[in-house]
N, C-alpha and C. Protein backbone atom coordinates (compact mmCIF):
# COMPACT_ATOMS: atom_id res chain seq x y z
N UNK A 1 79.58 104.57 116.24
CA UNK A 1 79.36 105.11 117.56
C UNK A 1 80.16 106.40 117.74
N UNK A 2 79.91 106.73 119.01
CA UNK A 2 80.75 108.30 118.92
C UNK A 2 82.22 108.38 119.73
N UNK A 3 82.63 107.18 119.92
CA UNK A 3 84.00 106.72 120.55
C UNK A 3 85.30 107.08 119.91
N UNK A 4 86.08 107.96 119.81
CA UNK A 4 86.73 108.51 119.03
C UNK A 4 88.46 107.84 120.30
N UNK A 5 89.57 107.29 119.24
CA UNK A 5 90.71 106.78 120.22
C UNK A 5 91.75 107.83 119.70
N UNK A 6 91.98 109.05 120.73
CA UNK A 6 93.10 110.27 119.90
C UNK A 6 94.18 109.29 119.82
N UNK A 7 95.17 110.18 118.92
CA UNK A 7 96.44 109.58 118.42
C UNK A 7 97.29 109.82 119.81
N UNK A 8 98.11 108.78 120.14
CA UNK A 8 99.23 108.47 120.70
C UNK A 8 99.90 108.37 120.15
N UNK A 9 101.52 108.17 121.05
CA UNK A 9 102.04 107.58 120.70
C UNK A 9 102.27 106.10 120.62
N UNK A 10 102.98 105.49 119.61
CA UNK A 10 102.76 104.08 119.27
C UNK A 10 103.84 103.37 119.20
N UNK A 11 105.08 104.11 118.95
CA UNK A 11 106.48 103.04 119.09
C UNK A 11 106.12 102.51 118.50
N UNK A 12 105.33 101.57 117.15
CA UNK A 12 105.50 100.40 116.65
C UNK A 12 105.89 100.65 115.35
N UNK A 13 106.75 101.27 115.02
CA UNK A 13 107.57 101.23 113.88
C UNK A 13 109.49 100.92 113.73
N UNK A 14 110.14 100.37 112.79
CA UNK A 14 111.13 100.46 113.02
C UNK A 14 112.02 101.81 112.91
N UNK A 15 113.07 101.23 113.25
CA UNK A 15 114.05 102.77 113.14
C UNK A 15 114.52 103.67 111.98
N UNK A 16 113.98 103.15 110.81
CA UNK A 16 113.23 103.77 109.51
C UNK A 16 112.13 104.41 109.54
N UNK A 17 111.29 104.03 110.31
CA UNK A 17 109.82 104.54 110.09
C UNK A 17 108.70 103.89 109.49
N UNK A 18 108.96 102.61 108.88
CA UNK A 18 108.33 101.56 108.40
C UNK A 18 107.31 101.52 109.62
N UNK A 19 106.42 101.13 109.11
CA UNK A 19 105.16 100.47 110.49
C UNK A 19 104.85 99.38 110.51
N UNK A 20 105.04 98.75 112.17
CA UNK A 20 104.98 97.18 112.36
C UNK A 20 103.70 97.06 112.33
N UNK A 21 103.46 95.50 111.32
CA UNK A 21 102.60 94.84 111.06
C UNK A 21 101.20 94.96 112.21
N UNK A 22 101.69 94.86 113.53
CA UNK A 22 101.43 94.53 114.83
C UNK A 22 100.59 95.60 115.06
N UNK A 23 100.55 96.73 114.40
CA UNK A 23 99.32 97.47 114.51
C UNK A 23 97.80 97.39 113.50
N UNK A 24 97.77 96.85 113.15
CA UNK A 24 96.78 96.34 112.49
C UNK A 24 95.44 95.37 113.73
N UNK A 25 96.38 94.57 114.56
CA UNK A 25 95.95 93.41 115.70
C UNK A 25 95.59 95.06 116.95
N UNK A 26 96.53 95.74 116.98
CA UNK A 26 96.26 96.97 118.06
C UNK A 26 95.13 97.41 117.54
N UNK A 27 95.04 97.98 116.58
CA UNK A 27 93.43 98.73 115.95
C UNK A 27 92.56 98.39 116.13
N UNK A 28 92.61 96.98 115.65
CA UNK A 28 91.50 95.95 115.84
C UNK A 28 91.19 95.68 116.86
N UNK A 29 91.85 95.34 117.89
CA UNK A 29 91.68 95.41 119.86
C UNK A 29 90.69 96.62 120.10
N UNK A 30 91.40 97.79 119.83
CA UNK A 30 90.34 99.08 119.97
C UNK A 30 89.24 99.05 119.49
N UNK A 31 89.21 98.90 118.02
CA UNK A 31 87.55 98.73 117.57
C UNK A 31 86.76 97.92 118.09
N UNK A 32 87.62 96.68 118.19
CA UNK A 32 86.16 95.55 118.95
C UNK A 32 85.71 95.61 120.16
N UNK A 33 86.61 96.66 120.78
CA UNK A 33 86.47 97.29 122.27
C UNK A 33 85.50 97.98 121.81
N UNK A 34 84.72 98.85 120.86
CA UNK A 34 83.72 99.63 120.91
C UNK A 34 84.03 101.05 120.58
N UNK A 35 85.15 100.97 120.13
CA UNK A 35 85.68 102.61 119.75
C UNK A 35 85.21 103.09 118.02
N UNK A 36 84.72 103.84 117.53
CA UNK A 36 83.99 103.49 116.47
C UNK A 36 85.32 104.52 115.44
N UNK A 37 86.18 105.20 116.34
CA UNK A 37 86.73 106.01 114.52
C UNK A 37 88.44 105.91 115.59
N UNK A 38 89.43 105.75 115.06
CA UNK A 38 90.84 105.30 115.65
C UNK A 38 91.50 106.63 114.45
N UNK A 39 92.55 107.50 115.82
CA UNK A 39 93.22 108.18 114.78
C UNK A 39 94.75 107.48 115.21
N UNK A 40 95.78 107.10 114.54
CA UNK A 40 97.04 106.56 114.15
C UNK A 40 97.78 107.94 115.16
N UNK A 41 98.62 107.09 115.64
CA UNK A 41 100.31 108.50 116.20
C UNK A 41 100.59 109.32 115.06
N UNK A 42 101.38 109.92 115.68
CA UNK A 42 101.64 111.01 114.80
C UNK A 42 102.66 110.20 113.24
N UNK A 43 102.42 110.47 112.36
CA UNK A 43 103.18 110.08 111.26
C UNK A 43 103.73 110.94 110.36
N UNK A 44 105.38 111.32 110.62
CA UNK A 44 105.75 112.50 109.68
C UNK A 44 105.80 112.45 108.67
N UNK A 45 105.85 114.03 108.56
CA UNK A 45 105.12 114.13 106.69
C UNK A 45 106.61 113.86 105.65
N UNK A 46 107.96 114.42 106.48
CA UNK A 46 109.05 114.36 106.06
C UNK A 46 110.12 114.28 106.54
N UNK A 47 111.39 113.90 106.19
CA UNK A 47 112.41 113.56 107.18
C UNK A 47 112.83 114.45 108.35
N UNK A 48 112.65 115.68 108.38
CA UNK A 48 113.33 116.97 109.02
C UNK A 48 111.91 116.50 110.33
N UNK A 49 110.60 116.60 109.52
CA UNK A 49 109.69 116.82 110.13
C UNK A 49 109.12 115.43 111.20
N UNK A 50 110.40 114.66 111.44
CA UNK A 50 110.33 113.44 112.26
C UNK A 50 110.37 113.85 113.86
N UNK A 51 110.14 113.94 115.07
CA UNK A 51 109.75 113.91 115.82
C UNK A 51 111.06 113.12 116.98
N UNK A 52 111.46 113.16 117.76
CA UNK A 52 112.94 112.69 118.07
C UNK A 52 112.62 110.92 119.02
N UNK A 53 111.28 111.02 118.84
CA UNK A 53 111.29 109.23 119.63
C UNK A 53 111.45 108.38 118.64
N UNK A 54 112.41 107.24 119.19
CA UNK A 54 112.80 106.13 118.05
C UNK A 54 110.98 105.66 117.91
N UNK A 55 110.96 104.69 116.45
CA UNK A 55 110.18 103.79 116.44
C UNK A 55 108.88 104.69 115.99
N UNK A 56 109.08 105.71 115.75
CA UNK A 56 108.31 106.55 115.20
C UNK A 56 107.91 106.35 113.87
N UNK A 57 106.82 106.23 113.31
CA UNK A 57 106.44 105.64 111.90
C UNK A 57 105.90 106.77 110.69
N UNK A 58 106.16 106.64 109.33
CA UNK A 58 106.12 107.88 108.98
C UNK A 58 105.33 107.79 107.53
N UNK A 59 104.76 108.93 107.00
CA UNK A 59 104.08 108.75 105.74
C UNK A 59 104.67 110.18 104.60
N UNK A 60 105.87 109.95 104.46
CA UNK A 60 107.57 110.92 103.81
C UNK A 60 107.19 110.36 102.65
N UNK A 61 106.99 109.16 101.94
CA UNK A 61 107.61 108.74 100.96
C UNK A 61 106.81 107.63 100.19
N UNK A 62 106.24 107.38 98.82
CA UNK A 62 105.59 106.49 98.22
C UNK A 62 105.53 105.34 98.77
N UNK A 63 107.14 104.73 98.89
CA UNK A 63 107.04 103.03 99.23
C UNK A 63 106.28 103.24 100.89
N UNK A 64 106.06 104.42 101.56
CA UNK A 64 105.24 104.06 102.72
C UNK A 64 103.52 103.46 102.27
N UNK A 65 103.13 103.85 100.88
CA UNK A 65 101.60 103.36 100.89
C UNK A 65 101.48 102.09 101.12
N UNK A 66 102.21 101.03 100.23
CA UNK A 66 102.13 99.92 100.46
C UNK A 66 102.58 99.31 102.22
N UNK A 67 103.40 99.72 102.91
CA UNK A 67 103.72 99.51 104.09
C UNK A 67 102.39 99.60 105.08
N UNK A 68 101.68 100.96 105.01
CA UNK A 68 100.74 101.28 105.46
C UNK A 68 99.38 100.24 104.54
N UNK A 69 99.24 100.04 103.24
CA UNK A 69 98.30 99.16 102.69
C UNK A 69 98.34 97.86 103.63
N UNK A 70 99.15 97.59 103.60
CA UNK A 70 98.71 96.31 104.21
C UNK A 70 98.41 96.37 105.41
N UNK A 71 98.77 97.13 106.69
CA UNK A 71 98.01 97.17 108.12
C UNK A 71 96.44 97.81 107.54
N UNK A 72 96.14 98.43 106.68
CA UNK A 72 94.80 99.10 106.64
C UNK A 72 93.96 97.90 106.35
N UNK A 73 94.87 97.32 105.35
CA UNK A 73 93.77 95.79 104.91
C UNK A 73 93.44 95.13 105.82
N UNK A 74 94.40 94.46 106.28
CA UNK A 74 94.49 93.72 107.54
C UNK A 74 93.61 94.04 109.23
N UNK A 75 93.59 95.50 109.21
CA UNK A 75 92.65 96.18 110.08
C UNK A 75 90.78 95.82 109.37
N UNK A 76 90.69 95.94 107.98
CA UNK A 76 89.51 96.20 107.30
C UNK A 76 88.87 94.87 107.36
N UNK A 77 89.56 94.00 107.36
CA UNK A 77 89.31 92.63 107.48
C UNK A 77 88.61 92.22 108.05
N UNK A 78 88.97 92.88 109.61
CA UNK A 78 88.56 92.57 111.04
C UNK A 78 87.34 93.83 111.45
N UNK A 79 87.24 94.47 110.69
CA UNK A 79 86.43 95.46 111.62
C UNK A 79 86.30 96.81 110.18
N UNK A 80 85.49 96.25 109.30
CA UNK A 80 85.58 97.32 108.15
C UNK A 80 84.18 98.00 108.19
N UNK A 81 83.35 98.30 109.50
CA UNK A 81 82.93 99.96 109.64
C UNK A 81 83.67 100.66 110.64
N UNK A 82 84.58 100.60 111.05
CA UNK A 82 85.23 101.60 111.69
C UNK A 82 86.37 102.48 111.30
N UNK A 83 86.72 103.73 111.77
CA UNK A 83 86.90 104.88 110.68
C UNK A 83 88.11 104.81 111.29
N UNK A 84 89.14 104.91 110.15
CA UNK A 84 90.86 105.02 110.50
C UNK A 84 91.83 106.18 109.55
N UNK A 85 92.29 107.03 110.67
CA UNK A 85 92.49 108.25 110.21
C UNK A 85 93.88 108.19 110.48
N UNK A 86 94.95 108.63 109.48
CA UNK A 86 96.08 109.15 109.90
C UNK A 86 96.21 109.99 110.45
N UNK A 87 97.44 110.73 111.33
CA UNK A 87 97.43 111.95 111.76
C UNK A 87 98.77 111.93 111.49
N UNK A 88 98.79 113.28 110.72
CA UNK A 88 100.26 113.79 109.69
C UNK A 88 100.55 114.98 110.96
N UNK A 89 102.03 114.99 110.93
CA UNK A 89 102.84 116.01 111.66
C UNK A 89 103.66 116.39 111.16
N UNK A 90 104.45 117.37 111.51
CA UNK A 90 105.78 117.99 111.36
C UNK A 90 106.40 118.23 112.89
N UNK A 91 107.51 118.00 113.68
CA UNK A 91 107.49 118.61 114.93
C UNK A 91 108.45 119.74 114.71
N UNK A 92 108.65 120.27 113.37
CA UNK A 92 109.46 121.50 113.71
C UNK A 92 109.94 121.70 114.64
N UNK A 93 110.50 122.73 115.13
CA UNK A 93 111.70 123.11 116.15
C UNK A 93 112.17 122.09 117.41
N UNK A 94 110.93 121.32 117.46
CA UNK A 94 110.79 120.11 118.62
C UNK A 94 111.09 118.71 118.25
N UNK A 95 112.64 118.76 118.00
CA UNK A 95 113.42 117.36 117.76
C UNK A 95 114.46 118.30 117.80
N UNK A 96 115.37 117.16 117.16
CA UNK A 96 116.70 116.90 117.52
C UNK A 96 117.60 116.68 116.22
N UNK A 97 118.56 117.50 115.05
CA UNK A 97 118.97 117.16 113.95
C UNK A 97 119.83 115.80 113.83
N UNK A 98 119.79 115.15 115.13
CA UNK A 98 120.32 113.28 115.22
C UNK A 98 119.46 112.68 115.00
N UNK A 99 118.08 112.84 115.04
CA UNK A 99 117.00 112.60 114.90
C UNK A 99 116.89 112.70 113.83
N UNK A 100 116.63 113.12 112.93
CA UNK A 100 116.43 113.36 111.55
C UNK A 100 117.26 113.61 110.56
N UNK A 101 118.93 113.87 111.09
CA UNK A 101 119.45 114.05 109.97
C UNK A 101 119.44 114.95 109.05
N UNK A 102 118.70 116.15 109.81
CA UNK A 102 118.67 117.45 109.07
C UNK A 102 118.48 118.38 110.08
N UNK A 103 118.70 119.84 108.99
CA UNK A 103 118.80 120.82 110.05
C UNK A 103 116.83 121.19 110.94
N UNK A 104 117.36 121.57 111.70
CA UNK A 104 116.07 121.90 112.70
C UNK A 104 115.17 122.66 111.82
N UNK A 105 114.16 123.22 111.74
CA UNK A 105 113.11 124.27 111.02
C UNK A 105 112.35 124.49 112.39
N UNK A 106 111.85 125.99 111.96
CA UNK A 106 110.69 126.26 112.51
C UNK A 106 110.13 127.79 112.30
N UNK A 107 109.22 127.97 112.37
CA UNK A 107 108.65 129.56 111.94
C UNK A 107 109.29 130.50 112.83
N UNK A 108 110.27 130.01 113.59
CA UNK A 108 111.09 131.39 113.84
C UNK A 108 112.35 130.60 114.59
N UNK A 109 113.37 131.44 114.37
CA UNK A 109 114.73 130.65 114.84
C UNK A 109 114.43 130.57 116.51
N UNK A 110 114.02 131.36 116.78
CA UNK A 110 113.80 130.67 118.52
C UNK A 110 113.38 129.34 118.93
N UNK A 111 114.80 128.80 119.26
CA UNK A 111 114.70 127.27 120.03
C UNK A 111 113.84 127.36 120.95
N UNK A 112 113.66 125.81 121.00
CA UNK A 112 112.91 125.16 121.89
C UNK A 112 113.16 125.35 123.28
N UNK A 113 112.80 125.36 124.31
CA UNK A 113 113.50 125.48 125.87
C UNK A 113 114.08 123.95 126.10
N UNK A 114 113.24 122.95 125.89
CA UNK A 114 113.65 121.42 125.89
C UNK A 114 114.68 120.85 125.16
N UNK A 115 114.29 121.31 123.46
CA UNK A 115 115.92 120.78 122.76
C UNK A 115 116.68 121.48 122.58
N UNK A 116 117.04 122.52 122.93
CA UNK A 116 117.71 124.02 122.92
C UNK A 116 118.73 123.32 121.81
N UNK A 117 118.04 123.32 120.56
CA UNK A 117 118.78 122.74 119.26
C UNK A 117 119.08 124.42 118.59
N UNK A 118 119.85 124.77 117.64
CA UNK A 118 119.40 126.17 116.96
C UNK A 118 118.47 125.72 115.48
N UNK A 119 117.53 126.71 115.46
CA UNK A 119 116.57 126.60 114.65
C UNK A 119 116.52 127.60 113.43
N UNK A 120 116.72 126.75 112.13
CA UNK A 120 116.53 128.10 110.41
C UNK A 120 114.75 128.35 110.51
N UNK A 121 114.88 129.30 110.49
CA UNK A 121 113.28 130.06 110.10
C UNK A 121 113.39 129.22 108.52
N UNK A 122 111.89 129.25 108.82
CA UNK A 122 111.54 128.74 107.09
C UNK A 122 111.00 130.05 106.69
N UNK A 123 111.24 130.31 105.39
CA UNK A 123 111.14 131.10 104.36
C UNK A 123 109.69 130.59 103.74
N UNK A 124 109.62 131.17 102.64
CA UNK A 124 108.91 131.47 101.78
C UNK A 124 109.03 129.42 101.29
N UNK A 125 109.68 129.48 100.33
CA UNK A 125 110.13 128.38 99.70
C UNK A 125 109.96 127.27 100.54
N UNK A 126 110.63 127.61 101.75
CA UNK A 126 110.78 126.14 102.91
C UNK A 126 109.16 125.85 103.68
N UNK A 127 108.80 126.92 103.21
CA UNK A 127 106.66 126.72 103.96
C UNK A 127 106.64 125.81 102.54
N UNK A 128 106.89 126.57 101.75
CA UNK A 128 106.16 126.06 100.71
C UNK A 128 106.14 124.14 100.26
N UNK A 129 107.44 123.95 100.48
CA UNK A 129 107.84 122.88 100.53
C UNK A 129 106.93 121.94 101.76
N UNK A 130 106.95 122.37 102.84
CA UNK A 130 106.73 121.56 103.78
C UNK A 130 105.16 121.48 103.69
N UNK A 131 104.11 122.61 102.81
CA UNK A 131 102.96 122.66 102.78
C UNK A 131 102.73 121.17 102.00
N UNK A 132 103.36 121.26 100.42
CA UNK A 132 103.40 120.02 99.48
C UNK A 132 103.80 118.35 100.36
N UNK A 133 104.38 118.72 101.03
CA UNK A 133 104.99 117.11 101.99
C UNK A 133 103.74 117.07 102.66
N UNK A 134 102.78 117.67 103.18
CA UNK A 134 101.56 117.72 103.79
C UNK A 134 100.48 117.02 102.94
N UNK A 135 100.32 117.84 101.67
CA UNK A 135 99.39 117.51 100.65
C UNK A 135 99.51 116.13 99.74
N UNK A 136 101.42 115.49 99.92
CA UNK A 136 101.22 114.38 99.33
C UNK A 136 101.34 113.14 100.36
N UNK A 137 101.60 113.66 101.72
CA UNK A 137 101.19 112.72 102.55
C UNK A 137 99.94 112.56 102.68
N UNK A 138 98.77 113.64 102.67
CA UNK A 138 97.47 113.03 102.79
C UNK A 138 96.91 112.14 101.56
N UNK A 139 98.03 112.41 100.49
CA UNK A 139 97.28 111.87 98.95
C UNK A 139 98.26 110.19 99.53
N UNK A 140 98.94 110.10 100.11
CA UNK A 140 99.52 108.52 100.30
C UNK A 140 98.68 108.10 101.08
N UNK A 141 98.20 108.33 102.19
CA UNK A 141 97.33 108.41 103.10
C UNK A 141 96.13 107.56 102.56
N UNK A 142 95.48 108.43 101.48
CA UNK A 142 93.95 107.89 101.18
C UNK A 142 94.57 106.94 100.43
N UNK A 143 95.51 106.62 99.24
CA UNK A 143 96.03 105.60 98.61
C UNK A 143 96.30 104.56 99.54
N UNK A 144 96.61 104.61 100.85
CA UNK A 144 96.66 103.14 101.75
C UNK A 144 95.97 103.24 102.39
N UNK A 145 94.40 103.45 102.00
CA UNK A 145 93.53 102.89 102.53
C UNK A 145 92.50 103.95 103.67
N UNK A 146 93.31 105.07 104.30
CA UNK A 146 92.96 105.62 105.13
C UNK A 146 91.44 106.41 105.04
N UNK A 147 90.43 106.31 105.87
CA UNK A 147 89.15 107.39 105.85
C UNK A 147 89.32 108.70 106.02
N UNK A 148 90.34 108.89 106.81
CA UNK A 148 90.77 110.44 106.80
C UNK A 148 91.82 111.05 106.65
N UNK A 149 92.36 112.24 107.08
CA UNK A 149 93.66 112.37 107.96
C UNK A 149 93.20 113.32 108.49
N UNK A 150 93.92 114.08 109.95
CA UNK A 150 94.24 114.52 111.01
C UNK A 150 95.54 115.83 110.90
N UNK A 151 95.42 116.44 111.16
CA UNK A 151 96.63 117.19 110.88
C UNK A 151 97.11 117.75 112.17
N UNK A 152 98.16 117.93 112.78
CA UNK A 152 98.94 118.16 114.16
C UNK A 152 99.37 119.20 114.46
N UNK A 153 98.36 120.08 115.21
CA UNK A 153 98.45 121.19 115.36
C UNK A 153 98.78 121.98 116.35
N UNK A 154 98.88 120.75 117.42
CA UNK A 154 98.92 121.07 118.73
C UNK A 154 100.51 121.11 119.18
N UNK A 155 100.89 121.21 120.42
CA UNK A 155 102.01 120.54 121.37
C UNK A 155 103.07 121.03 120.99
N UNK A 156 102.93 122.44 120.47
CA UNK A 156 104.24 122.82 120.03
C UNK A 156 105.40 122.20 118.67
N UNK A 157 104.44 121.60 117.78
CA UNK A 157 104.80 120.83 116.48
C UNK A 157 104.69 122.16 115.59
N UNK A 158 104.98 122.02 114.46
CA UNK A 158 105.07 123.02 113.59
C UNK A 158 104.12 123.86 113.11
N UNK A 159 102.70 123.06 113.07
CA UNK A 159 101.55 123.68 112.38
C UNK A 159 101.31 124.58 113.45
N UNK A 160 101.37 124.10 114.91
CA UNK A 160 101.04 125.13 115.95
C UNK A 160 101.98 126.25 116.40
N UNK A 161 103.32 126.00 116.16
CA UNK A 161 104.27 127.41 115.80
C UNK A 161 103.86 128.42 115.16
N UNK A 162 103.22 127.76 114.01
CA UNK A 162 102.65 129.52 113.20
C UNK A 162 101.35 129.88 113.67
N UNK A 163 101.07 129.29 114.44
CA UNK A 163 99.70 129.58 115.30
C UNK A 163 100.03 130.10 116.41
N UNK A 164 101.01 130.33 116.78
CA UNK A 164 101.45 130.68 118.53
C UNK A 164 102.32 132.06 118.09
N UNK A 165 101.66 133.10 118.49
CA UNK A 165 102.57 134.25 118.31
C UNK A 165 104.01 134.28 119.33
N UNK A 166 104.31 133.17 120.29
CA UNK A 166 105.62 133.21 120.77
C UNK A 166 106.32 132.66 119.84
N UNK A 167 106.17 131.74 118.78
CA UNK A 167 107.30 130.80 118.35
C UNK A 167 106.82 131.88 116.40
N UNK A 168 105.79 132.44 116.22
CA UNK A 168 105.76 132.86 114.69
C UNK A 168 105.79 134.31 114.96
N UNK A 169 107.16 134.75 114.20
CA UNK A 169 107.68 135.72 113.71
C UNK A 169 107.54 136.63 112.55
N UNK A 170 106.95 135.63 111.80
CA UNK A 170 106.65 135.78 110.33
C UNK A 170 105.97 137.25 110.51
N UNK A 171 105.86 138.35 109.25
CA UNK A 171 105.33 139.24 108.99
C UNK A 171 104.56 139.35 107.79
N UNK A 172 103.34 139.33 107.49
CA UNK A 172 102.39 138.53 106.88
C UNK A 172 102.30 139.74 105.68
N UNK A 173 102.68 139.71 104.38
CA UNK A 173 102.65 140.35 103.99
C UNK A 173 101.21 140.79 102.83
């Protein structure tokens, strides 16, 4: 059908980023409600690129496929024509380095007005890096199961920094 459920937020992960079981039973609520394609909260691609709400769930790291395998199974079980898409983020400049445990990034050192954190411009190297955390989160992604992914472009997250000539500085060479 043409019922599409955008990504929220979901809180159902622990304070690792692991994802509770308990969304698998949520998905499944939505689909049998009649929603025909479900995109997942935001799930960071890497530690920096975590987002500052606890319980936030993430797709950083191999042992996440299996974490994520089993809610996909468990969803497929119950409802295996309906389309389940990750949606990969970065929130660049928009967190908090308590939050993540690393320094802030973003396509230009101009902080946030909200986390008025200070922010390293990414370079050359540091795009480059964060492009690859992109490309092997979508490759974990389809390995647990997923029909798509989603990429987060909006709300002042990172992909939309270099899209917003207030926050990208960059000089395109």
């Amino acid at each position: 059908n043409r019922i599409v459920r955008s990504a929220t937020y979901e809180g159902l992960a622990d304070l690792d980023g692991a994802p509770a079981p308990e969304l698998a039973s949520r998905y499944s609520r939505l689909a049998n409600g009649g929603t025909g394609t479900i995109v997942t909260g935001f799930l960071y691609v890497s530690p920096e690129g975590r987002a500052m709400q606890p319980h936030q769930a993430g797709m950083e790291a191999d042992y996440r496929i299996a974490q994520w395998r089993a809610i996909v199974a468990a969803f497929r079980a119950e409802t295996p024509r309906v389309c389940l898409v990750a949606q990969l983020a970065h929130a660049g400049r928009q967190t908090r380095s308590e939050a993540t445990n690393c320094q802030v990034v973003g396509a230009s050192t101009r902080p946030c007005r909200y986390f008025r954190e200070p922010v390293h411009a990414l370079d050359e190297r540091g795009i480059q890096s964060i492009i690859v955390s992109f490309a092997q989160a979508a490759t974990r992604a389809k390995a647990a199961g997923f029909d798509a992914v989603q990429l987060h472009a909006a709300h002042g997250y990172l992909l939309h920094q270099f899209l917003s000539t207030s926050t990208n500085r960059l000089v395109d060479s």
